[in-house]
N, C-alpha and C. Protein backbone atom coordinates (compact mmCIF):
# COMPACT_ATOMS: atom_id res chain seq x y z
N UNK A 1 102.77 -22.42 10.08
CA UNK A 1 102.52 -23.85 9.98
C UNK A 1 103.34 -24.45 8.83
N UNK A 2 102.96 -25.56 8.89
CA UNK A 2 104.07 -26.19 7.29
C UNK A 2 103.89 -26.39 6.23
N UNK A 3 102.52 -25.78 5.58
CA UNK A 3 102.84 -25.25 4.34
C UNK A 3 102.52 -24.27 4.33
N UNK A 4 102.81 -23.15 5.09
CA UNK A 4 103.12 -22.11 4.76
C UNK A 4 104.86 -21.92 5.13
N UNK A 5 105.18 -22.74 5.53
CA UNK A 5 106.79 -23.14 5.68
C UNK A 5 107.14 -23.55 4.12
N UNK A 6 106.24 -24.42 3.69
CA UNK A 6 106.24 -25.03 2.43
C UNK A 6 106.63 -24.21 1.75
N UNK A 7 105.51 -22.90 0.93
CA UNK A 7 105.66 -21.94 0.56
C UNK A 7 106.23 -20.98 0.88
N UNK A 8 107.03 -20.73 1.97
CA UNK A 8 108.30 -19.85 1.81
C UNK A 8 109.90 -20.43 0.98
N UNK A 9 109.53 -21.95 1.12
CA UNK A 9 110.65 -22.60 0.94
C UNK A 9 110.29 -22.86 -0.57
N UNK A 10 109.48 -22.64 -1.68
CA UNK A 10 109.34 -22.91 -2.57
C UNK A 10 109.81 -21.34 -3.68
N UNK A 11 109.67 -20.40 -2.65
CA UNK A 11 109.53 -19.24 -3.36
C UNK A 11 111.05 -18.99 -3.90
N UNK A 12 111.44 -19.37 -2.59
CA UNK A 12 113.54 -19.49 -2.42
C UNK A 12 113.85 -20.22 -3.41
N UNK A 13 113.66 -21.81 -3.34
CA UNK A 13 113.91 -22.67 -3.94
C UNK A 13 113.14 -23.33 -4.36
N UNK A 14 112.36 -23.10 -6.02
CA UNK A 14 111.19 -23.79 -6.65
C UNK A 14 111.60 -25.33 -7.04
N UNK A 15 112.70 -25.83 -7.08
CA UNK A 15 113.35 -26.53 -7.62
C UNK A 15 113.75 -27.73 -6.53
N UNK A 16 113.27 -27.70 -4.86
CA UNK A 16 113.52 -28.55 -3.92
C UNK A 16 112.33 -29.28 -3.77
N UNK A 17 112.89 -30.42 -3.57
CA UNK A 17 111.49 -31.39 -3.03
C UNK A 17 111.76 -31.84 -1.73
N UNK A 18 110.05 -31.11 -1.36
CA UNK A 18 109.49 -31.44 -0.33
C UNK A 18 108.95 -32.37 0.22
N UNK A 19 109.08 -32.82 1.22
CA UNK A 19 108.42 -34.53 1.87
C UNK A 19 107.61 -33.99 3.07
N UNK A 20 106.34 -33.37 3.14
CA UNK A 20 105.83 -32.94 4.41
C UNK A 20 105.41 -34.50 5.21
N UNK A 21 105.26 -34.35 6.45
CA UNK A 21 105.14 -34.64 8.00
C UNK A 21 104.50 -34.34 8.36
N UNK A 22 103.18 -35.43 8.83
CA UNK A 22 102.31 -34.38 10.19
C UNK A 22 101.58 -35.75 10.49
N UNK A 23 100.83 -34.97 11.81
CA UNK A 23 100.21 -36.00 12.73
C UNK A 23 99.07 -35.52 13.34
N UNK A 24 98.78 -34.67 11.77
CA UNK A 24 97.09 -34.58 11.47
C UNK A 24 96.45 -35.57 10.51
N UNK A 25 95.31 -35.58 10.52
CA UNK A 25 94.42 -36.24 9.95
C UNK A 25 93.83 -35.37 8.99
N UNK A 26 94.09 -34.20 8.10
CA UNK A 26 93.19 -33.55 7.79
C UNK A 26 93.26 -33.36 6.14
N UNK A 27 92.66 -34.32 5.28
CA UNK A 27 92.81 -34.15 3.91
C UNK A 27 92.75 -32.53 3.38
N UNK A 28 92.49 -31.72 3.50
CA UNK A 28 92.35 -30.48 2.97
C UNK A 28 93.71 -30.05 3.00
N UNK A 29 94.38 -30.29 4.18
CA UNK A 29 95.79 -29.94 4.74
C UNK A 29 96.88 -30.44 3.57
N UNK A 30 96.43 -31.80 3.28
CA UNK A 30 97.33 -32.68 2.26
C UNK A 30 97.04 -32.05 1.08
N UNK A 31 95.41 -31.16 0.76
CA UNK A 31 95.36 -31.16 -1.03
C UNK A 31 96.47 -29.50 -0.89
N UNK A 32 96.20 -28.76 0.08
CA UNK A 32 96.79 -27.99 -0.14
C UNK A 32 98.28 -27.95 -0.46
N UNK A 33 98.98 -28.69 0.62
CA UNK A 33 100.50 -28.86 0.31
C UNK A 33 100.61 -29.11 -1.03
N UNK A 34 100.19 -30.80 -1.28
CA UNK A 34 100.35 -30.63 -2.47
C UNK A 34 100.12 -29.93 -3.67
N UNK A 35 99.15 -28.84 -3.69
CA UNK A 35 99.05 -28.08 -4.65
C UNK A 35 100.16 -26.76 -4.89
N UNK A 36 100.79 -26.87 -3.22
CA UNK A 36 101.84 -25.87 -3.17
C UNK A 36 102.97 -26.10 -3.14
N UNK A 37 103.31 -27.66 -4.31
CA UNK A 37 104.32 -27.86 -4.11
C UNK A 37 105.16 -29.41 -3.55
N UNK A 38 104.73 -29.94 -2.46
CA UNK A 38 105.22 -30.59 -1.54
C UNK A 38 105.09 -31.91 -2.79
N UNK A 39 106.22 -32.67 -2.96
CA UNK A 39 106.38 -33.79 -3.62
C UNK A 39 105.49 -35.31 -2.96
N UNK A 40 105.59 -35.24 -1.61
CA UNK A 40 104.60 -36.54 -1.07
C UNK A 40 104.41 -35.50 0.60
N UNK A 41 103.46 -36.79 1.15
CA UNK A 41 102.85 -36.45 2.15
C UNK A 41 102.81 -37.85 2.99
N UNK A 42 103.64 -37.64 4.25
CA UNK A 42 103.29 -38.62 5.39
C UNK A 42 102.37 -38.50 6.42
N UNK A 43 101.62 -39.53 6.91
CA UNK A 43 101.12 -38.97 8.47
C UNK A 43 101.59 -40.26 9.18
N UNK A 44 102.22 -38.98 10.71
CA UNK A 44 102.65 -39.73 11.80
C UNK A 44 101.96 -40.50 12.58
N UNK A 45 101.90 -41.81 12.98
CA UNK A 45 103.58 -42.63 12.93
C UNK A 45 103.75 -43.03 11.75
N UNK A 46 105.03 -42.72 11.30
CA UNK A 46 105.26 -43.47 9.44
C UNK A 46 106.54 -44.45 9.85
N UNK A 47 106.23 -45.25 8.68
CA UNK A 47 107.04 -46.07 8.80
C UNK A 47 108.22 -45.68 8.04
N UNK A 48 109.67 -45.97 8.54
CA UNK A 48 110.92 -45.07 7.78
C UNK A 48 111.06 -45.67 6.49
N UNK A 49 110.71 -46.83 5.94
CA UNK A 49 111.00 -47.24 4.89
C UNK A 49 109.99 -46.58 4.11
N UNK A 50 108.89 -46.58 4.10
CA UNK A 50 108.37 -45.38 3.70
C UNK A 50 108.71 -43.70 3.53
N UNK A 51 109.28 -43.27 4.06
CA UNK A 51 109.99 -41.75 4.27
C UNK A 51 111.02 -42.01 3.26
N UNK A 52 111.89 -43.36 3.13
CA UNK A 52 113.04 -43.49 2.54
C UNK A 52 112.69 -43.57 1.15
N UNK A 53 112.01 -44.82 0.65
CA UNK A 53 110.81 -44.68 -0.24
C UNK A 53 110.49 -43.33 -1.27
N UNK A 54 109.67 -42.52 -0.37
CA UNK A 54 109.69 -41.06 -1.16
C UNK A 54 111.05 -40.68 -0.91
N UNK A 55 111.66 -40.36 -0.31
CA UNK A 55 113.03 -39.49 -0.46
C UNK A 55 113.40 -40.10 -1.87
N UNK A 56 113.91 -41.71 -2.36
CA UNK A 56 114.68 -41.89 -2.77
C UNK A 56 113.98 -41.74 -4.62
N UNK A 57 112.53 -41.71 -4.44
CA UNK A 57 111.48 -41.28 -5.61
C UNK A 57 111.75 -39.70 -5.94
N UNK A 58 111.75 -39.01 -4.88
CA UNK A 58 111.98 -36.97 -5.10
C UNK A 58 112.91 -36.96 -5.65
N UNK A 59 114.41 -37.40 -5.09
CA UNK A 59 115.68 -37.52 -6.26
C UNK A 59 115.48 -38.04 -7.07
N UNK A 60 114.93 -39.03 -7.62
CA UNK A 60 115.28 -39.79 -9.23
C UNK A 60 114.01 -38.95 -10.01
N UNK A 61 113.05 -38.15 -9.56
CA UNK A 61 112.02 -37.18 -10.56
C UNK A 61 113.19 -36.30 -10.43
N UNK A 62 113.95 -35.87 -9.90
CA UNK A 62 114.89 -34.15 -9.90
C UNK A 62 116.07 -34.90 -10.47
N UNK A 63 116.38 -36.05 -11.03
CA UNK A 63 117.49 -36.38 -11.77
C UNK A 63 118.76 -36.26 -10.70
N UNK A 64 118.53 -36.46 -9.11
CA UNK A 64 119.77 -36.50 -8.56
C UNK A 64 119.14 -38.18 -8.04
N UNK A 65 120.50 -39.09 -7.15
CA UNK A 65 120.63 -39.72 -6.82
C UNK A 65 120.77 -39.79 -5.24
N UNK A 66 119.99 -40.61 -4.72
CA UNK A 66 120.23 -40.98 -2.66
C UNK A 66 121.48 -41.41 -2.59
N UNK A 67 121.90 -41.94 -3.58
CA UNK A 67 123.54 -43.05 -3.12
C UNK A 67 124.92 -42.43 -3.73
């Protein structure tokens, strides 16, 4: 599932931020990611300016730039 996708991808690379996706409803699902990592959390349908939003927030906390 995807955070345990999460956590393979954190082990590799502790240093990537994550934007999980899903089109569950299930807060437990969200505390976990985020405790494992995942920088924000959407649920589907999201709106893209939103997605863009966090993307462009994960780079400027990791000191890189969207542009």
């Amino acid at each position: 599932d995807g955070v345990e996708t999460l956590k393979q991808v954190k082990q590799i690379r502790p240093d990537v931020g994550v934007i999980m996706v899903t089109g569950f409803s299930v807060d437990e699902l969200l505390k976990e990611a985020l405790k494992n990592g995942s920088f924000s959390f959407l649920r589907k349908p999201f709106d893209m300016d939103l997605l863009l939003q966090a993307m462009d927030q994960c780079l400027q906390q990791s000191g890189k730039t969207a542009r």
